[in-house]
Protein backbone atom coordinates (compact mmCIF):
# COMPACT_ATOMS: atom_id res chain seq x y z
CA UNK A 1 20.24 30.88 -121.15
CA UNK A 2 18.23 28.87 -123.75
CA UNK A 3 20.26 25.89 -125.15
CA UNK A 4 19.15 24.83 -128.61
CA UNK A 5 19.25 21.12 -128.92
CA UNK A 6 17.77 20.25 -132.82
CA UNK A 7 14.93 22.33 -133.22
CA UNK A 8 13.72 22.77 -129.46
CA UNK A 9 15.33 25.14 -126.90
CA UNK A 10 15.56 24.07 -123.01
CA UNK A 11 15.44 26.02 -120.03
CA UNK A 12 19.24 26.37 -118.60
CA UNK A 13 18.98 28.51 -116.17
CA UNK A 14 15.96 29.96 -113.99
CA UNK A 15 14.98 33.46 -113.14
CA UNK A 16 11.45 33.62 -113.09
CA UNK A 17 8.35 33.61 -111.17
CA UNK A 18 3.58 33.90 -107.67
CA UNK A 19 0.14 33.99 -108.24
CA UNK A 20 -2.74 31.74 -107.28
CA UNK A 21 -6.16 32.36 -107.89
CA UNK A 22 -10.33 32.00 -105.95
CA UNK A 23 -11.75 35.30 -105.10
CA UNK A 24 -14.37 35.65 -101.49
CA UNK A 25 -17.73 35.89 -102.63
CA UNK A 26 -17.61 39.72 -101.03
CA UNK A 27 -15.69 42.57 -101.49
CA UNK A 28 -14.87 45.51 -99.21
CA UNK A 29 -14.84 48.75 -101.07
CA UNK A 30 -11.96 51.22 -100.14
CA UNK A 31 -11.46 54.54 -101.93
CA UNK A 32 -9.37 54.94 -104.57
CA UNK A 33 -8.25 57.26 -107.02
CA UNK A 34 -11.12 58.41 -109.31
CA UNK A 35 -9.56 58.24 -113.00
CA UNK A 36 -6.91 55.80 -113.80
CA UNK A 37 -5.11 54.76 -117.31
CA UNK A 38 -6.66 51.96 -118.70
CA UNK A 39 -3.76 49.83 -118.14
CA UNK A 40 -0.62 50.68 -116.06
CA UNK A 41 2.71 48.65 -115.31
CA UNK A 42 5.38 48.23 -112.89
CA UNK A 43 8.64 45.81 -113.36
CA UNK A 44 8.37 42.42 -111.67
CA UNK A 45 12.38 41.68 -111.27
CA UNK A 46 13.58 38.38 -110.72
CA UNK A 47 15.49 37.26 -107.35
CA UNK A 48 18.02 35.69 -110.01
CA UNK A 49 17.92 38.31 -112.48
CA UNK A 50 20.99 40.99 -112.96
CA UNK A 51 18.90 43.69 -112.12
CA UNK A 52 18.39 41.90 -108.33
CA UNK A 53 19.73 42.90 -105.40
CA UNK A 54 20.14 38.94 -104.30
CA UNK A 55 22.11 38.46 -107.91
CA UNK A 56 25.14 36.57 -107.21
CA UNK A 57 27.46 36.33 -110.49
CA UNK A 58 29.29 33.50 -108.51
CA UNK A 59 26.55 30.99 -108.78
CA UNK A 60 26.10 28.81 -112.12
CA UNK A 61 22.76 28.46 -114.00
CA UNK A 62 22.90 25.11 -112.65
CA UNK A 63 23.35 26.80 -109.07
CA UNK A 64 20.17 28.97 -109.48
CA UNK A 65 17.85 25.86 -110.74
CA UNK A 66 18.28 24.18 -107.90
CA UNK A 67 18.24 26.58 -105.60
CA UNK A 68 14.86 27.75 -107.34
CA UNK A 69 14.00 23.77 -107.17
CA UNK A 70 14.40 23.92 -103.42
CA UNK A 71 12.24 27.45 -103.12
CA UNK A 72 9.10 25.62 -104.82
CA UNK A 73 9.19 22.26 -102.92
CA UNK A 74 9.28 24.90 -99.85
CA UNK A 75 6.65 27.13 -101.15
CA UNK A 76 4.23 24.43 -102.02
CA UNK A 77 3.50 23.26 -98.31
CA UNK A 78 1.62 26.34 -98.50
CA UNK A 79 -0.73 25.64 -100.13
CA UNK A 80 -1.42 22.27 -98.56
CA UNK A 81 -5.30 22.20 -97.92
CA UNK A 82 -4.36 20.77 -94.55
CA UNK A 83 -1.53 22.29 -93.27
CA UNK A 84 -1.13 23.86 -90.17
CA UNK A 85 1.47 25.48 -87.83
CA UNK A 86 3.19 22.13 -86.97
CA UNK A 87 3.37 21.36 -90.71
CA UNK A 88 5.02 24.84 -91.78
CA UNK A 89 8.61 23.77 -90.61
CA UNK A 90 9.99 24.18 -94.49
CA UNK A 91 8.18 27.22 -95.59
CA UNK A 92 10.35 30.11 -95.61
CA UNK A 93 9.05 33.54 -95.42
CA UNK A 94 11.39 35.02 -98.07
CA UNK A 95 10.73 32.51 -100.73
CA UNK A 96 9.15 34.88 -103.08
CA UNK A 97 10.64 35.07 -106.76
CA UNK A 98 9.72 38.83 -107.64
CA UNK A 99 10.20 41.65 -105.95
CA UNK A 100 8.38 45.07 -107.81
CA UNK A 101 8.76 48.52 -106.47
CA UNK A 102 5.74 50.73 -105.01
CA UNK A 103 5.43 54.20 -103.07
CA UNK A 104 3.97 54.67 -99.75
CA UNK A 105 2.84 57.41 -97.87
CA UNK A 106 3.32 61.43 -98.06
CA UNK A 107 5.92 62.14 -99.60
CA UNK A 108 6.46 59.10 -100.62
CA UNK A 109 9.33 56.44 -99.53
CA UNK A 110 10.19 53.93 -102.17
CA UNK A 111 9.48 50.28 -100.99
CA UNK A 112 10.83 47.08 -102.60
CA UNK A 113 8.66 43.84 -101.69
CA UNK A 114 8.61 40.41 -102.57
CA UNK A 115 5.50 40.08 -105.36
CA UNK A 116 3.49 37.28 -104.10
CA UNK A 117 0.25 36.30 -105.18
CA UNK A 118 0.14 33.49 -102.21
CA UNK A 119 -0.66 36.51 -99.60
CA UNK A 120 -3.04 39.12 -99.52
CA UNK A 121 -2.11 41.70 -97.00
CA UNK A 122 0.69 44.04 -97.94
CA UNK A 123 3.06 44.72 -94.90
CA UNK A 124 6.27 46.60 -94.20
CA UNK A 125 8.62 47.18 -91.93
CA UNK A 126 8.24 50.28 -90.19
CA UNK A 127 9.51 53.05 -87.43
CA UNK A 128 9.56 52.54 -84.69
CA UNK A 129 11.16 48.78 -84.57
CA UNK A 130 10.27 46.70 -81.71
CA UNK A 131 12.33 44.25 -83.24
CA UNK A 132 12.81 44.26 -87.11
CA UNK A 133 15.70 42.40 -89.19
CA UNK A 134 18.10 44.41 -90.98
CA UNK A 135 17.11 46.11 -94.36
CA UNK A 136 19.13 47.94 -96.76
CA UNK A 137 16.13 50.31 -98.38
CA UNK A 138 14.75 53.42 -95.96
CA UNK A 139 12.73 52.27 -93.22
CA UNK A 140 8.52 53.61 -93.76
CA UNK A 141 8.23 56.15 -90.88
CA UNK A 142 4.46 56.25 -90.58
CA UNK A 143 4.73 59.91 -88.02
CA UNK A 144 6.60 61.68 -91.06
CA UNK A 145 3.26 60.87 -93.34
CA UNK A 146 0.49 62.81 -93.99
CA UNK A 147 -1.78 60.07 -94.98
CA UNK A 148 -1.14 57.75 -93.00
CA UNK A 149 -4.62 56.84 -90.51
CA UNK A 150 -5.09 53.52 -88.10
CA UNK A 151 -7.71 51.08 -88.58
CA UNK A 152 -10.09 50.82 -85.97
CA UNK A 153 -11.13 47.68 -83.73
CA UNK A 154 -14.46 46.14 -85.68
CA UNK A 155 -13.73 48.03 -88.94
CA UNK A 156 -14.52 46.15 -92.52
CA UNK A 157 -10.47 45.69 -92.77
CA UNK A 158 -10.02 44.81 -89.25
CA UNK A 159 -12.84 41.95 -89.94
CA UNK A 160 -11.12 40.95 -92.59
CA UNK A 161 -8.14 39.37 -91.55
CA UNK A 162 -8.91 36.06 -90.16
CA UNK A 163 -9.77 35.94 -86.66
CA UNK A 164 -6.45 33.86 -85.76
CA UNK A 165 -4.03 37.40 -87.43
CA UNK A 166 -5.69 39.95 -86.14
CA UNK A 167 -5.50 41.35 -82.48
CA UNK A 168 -7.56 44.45 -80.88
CA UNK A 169 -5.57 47.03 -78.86
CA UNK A 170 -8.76 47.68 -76.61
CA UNK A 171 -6.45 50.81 -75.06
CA UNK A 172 -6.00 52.16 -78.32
CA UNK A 173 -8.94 50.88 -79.70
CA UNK A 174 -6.20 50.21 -83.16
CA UNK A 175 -6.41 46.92 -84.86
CA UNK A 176 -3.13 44.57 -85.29
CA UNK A 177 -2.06 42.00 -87.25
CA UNK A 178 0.24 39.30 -86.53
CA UNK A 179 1.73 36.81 -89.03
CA UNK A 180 4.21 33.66 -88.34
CA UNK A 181 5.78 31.63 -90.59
CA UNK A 182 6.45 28.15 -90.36
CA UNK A 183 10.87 28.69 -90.76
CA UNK A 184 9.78 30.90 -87.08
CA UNK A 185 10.00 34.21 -89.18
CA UNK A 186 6.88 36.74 -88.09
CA UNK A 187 5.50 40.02 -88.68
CA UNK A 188 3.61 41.89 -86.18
CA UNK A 189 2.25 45.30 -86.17
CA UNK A 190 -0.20 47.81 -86.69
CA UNK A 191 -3.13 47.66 -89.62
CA UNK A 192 -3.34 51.30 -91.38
CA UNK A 193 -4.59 53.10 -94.15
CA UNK A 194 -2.10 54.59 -96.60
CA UNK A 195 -1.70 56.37 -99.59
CA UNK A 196 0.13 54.10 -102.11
CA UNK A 197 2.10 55.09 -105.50
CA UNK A 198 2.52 52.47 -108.17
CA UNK A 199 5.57 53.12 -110.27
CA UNK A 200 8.59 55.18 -109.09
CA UNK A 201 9.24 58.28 -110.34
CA UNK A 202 13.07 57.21 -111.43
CA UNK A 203 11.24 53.34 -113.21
CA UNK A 204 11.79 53.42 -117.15
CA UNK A 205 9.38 50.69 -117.51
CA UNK A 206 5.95 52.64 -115.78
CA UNK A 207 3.37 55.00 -118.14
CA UNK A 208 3.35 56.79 -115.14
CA UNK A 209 3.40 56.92 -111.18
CA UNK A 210 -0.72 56.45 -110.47
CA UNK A 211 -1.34 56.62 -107.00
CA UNK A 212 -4.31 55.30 -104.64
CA UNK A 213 -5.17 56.67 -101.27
CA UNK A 214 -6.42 55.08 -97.96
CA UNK A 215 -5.78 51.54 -99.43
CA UNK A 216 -5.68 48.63 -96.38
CA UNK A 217 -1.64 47.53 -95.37
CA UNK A 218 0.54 46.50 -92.33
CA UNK A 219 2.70 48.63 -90.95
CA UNK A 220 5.25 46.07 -89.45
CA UNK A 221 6.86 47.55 -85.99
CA UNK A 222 8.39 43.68 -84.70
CA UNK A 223 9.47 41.66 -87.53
CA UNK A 224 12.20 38.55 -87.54
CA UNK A 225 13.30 35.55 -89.10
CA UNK A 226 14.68 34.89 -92.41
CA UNK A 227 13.94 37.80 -94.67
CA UNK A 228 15.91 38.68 -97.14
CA UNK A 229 18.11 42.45 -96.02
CA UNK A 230 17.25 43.95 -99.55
CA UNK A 231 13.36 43.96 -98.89
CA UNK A 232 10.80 46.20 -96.61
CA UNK A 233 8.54 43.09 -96.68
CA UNK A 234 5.63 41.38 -99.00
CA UNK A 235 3.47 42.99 -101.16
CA UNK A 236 0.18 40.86 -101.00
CA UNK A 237 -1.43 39.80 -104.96
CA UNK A 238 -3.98 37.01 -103.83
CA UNK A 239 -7.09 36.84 -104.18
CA UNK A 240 -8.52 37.87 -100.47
CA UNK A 241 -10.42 41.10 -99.69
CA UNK A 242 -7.08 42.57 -98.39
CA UNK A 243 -4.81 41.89 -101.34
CA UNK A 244 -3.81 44.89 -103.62
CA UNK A 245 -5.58 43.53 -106.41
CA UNK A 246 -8.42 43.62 -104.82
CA UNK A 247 -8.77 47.26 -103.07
CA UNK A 248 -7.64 48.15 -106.50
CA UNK A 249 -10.44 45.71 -107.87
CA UNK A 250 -12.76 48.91 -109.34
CA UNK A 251 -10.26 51.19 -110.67
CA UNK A 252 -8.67 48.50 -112.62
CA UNK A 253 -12.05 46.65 -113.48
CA UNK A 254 -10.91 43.19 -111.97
CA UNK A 255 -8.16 42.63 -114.56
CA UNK A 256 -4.54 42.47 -114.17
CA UNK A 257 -1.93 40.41 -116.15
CA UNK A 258 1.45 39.10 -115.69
CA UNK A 259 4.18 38.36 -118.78
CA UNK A 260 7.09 36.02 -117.40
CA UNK A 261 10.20 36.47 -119.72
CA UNK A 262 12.51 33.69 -120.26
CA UNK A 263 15.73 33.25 -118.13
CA UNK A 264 17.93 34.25 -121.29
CA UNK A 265 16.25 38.16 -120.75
CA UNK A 266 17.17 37.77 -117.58
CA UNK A 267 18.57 41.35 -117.64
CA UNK A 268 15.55 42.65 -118.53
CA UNK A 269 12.32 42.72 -116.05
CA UNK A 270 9.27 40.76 -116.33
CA UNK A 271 6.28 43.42 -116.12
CA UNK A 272 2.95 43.05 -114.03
CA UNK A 273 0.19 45.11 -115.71
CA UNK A 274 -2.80 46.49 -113.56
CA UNK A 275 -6.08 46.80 -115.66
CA UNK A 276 -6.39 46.24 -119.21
CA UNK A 277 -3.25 44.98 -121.11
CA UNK A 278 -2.11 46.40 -124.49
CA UNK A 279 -4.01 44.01 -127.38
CA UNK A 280 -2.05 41.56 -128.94
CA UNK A 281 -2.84 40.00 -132.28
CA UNK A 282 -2.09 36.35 -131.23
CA UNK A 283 -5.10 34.35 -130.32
CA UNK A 284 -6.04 33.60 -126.63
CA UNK A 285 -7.59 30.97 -124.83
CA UNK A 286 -9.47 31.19 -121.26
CA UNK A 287 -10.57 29.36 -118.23
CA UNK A 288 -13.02 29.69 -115.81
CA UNK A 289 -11.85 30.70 -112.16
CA UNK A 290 -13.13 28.75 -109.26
CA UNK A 291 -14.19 29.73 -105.62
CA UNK A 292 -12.35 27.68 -103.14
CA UNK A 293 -11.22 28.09 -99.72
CA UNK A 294 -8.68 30.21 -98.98
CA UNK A 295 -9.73 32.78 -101.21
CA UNK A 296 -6.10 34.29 -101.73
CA UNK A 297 -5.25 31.11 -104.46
CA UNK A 298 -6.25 31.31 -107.78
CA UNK A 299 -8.04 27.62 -109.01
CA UNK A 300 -8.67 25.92 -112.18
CA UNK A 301 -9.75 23.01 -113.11
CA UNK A 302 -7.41 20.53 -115.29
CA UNK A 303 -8.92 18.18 -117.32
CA UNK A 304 -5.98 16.46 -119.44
CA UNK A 305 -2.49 16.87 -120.18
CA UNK A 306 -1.65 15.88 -123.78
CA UNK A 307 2.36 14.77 -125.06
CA UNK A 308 2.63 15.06 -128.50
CA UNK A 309 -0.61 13.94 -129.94
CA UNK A 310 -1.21 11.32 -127.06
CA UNK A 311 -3.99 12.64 -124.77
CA UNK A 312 -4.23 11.63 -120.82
CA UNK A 313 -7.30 12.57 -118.52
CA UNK A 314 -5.93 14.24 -115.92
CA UNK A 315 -7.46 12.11 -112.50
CA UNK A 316 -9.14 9.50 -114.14
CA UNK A 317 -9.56 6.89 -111.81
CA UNK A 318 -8.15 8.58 -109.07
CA UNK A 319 -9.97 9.53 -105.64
CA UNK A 320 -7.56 12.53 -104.89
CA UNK A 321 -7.44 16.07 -105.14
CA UNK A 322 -6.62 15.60 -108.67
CA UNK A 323 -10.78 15.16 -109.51
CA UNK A 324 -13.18 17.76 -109.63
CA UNK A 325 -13.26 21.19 -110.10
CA UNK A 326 -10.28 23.98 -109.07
CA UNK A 327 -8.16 20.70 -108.89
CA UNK A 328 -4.95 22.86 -109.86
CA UNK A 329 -3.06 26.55 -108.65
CA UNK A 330 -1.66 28.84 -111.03
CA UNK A 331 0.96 30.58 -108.97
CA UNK A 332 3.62 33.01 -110.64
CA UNK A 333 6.17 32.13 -107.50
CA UNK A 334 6.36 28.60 -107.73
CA UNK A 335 9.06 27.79 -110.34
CA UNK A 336 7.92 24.12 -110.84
CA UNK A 337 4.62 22.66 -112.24
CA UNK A 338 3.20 20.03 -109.60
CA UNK A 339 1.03 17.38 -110.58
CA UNK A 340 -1.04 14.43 -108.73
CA UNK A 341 1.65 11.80 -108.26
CA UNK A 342 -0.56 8.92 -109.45
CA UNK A 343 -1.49 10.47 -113.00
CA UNK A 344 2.50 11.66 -112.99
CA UNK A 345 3.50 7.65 -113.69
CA UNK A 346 1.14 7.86 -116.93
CA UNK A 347 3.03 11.25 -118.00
CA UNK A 348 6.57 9.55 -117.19
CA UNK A 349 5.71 6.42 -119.21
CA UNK A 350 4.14 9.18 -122.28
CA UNK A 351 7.42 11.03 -122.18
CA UNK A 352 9.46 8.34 -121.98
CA UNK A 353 7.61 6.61 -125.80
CA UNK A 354 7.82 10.41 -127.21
CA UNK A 355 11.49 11.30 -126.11
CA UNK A 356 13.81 9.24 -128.23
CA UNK A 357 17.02 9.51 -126.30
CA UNK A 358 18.72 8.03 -123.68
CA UNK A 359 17.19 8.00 -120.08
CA UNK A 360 19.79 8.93 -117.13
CA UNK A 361 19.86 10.02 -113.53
CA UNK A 362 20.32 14.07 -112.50
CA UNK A 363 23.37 13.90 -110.11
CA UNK A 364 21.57 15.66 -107.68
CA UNK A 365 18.82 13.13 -107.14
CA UNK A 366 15.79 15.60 -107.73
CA UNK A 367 14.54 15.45 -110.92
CA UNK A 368 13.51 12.63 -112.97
CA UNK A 369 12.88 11.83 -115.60
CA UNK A 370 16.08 13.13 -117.20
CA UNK A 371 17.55 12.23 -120.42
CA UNK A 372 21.15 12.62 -122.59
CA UNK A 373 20.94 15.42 -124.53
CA UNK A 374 22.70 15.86 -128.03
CA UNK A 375 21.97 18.55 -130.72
CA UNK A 376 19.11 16.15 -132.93
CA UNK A 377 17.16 15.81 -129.43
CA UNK A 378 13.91 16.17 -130.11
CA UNK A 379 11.57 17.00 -127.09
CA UNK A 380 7.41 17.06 -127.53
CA UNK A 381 5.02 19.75 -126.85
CA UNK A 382 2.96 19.79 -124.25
CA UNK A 383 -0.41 20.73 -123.90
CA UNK A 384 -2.18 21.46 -120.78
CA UNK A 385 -6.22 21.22 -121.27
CA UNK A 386 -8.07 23.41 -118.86
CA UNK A 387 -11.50 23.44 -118.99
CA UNK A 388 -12.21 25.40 -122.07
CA UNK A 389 -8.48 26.43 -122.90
CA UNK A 390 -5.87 24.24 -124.38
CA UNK A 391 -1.93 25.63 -123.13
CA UNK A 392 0.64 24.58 -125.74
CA UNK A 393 4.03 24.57 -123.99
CA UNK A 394 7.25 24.58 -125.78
CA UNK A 395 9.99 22.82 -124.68
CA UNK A 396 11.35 25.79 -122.67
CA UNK A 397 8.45 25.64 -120.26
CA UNK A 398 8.95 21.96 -119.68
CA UNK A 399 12.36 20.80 -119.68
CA UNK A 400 15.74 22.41 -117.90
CA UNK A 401 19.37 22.20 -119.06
CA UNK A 402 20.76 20.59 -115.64
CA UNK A 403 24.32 19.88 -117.14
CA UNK A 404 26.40 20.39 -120.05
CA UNK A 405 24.86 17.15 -122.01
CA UNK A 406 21.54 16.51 -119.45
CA UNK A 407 17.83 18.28 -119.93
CA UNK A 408 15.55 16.79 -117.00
CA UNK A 409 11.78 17.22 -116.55
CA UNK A 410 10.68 20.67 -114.73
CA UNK A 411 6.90 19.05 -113.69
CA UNK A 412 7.47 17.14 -110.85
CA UNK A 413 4.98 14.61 -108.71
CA UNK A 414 2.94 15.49 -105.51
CA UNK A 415 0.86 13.77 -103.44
CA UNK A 416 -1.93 16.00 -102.23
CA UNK A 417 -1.84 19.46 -104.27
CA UNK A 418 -1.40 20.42 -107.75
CA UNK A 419 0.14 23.81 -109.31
CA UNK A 420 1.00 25.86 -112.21
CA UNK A 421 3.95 27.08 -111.71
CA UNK A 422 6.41 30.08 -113.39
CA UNK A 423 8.26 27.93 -116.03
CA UNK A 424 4.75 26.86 -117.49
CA UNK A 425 4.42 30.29 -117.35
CA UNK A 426 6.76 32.10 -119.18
CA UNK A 427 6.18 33.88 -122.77
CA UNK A 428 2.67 34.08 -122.05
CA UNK A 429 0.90 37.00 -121.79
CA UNK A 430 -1.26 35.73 -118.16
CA UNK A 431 -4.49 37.82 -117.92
CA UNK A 432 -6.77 37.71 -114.75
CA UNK A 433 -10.41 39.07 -115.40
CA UNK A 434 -11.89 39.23 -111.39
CA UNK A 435 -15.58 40.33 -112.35
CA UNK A 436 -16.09 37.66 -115.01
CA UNK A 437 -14.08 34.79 -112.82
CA UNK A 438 -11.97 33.41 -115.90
CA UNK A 439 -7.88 33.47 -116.64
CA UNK A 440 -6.64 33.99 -120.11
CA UNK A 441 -3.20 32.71 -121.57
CA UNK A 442 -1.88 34.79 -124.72
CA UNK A 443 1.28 33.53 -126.51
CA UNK A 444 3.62 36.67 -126.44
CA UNK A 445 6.93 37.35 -126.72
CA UNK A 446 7.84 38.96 -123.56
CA UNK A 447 10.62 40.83 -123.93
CA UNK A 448 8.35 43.30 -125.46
CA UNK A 449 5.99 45.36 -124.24
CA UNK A 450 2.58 43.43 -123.63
């Protein structure tokens, strides 16, 4: 719920958002189908939302923000420009904050996935198991489809998982893939084509089902770990060759968008749109994408962060990752903003001047700062200047309801990576435009159609 405190409403509860954004500087070109809509949709729901299958009415709002706090300092070692498979021991292969539904194969078999825009490949579990972990949906049974074909050894997909995933079946002459995870989950199976179907035929929220043959997935035959029992497995939004977004790059033009709702609609779903969204009369403002490695993140560069009317270059001074260009992520399943630690202590001490109330300590030891709230608090705006776009956030984006009388600080302090995370997020209309590079923030009332 939204708490009202004086004119500004606070975050009390999360259920929101994964998406991070640089693009290869090649694309491989699968077939697809000919004539799409314009735009499309399917429902993003929130692990915390009503609508979830991981809903829990037992826990508090309180509950789910930390256990959402947890999932993004988890979910940012990710991204760490230096990590490796010693340094994954916290990142948990389920820590997604979406899941969306999609078709696969002929006829169809619905498949719910974790919507992540930190992965590229698209992989489910499938018949026959190996090993696989317990799910609740239908198991994918790639002998009773039609459409389904293997990718060969030295094909354009096979080439384009990295050369440390993929594995050649030189009996079989069939490529494989093989993921691990650094909480010891994996996935491990076969690399296919298959004919995909976005938007069930029972969803109340899709124009209609539009389906795509011979598009690039994983058909997962051992799988383990820590995977949540209500999925089939991850449903890959990056930016890589393999990602969905990308074999879908020509039919959709490059674009897709995102709009986040706030955690008081949480029993309504967020939607993800594929190709051009509906046009909204409120003005937007864009930012240039930039190519980094990996290619599955989406960068931008951050120039300045501004609280109130008081202005603060962003990595002045500093030597860290916080200068230079595609110094930040924007990534729907991180629920946190992260910024450079160093330029953090100037935002702290800005907050602090701006926010006339009294400064106390969350219980819990996580977030600071914090502050007493009362009903004449009033909390700044924010503004968030990316290199040609200025992001106003209201309070809501920045600050959480933690306890009954207590509203702490959702951007937090890290010391190597920075990111853009779902709070920031929400009640914008977030549009990606993949053949012109840029990112596009629209103010918009979510709970409405985009």
């Amino acid at each position: 719920m939204a708490s009202t405190f004086g004119n500004c409403s606070v975050l009390s509860s999360v259920v929101l958002p994964i998406m991070c954004i640089c693009l290869t500087q090649w694309l491989l070109v699968f077939p697809v189908a000919n004539t799409i809509p314009s735009g499309f949709s399917v429902d993003l729901i929130h692990r915390d939302s009503p609508l979830s299958p991981l809903y829990s009415p037992l826990e508090t709002p309180f509950d789910r923000f930390y256990n959402a706090y947890n999932r993004s300092i988890s979910r940012i070692n990710r991204f760490r420009p230096s990590y490796s498979k010693a340094v994954w021991s916290d990142i948990m292969a389920s820590g997604g904050e979406y899941f969306m539904n999609i078709s696969i194969g002929t006829p169809p078999v619905l498949v719910l996935g974790i919507a992540d825009t930190g992965s590229d490949l698209t992989w489910v579990q499938c018949k026959p198991c190996e090993e696989c972990y317990l799910q609740k949906p239908p198991m994918f049974d790639p002998m009773k489809s039609s459409t389904y074909k293997s990718v060969q050894c030295g094909s354009d997909p096979c080439n384009a998982l990295d050369s440390s995933d993929r594995v050649c079946d030189q009996e079989q002459n069939t490529c494989k893939y093989s993921y691990s995870y650094g909480d010891r989950s994996f996935t491990r199976g076969n690399v296919a084509l298959e004919k995909f179907t976005i938007g069930a035929a029972n969803s109340t929220r899709i124009d209609s089902p539009v389906s795509f043959p011979n598009l690039v997935f994983g058909c997962g035959h051992k799988n383990g770990g820590t995977f949540d029992n209500v999925g089939s497995g991850i449903i890959g939004l990056g930016g890589g060759p393999l990602s969905l977004v990308k074999q879908l790059s020509k039919s959709i033009h490059g674009k897709f968008s995102y709009c986040l709702q706030a955690p008081d609609s949480a029993a309504k779903s967020s939607k993800l749109i594929f190709g051009t969204a509906t046009d909204s009369n409120a003005v937007s403002t864009s930012t240039p994408l930039v190519d980094r490695d990996p290619s599955t993140y989406y960068y931008v560069t951050l120039e300045a962060i501004s609280v109130g009317d008081k202005k603060l270059a962003y990595g002045s001074g500093s030597a860290s990752s916080a200068t230079g260009e595609g110094n930040i992520i924007i990534d729907s399943g991180t629920t946190l903003t992260f910024l450079e630690s160093e330029f953090y202590n100037s935002l702290e001490s800005a907050l602090e001047e701006a926010i006339k109330a009294k400064r106390v300590s969350d219980p819990k030891g996580l977030l600071s700062p914090c502050f007493e709230a009362d009903k004449d608090m009033d909390l700044p705006v924010i503004t968030f200047h990316f290199s040609g776009a200025d992001v106003k956030l209201q309070p809501w984006n920045t600050f959480a309801q933690v306890q009954d009388h207590m509203v702490c600080f959702t951007i937090v302090p890290s010391n190597d990576i920075a990111i853009f995370g779902n709070l920031s997020q929400m009640d914008f209309l977030v549009s990606y435009d993949l053949e012109e590079r840029s990112v596009s923030f629209t103010p918009t009332d979510c709970t409405k159609n985009p």
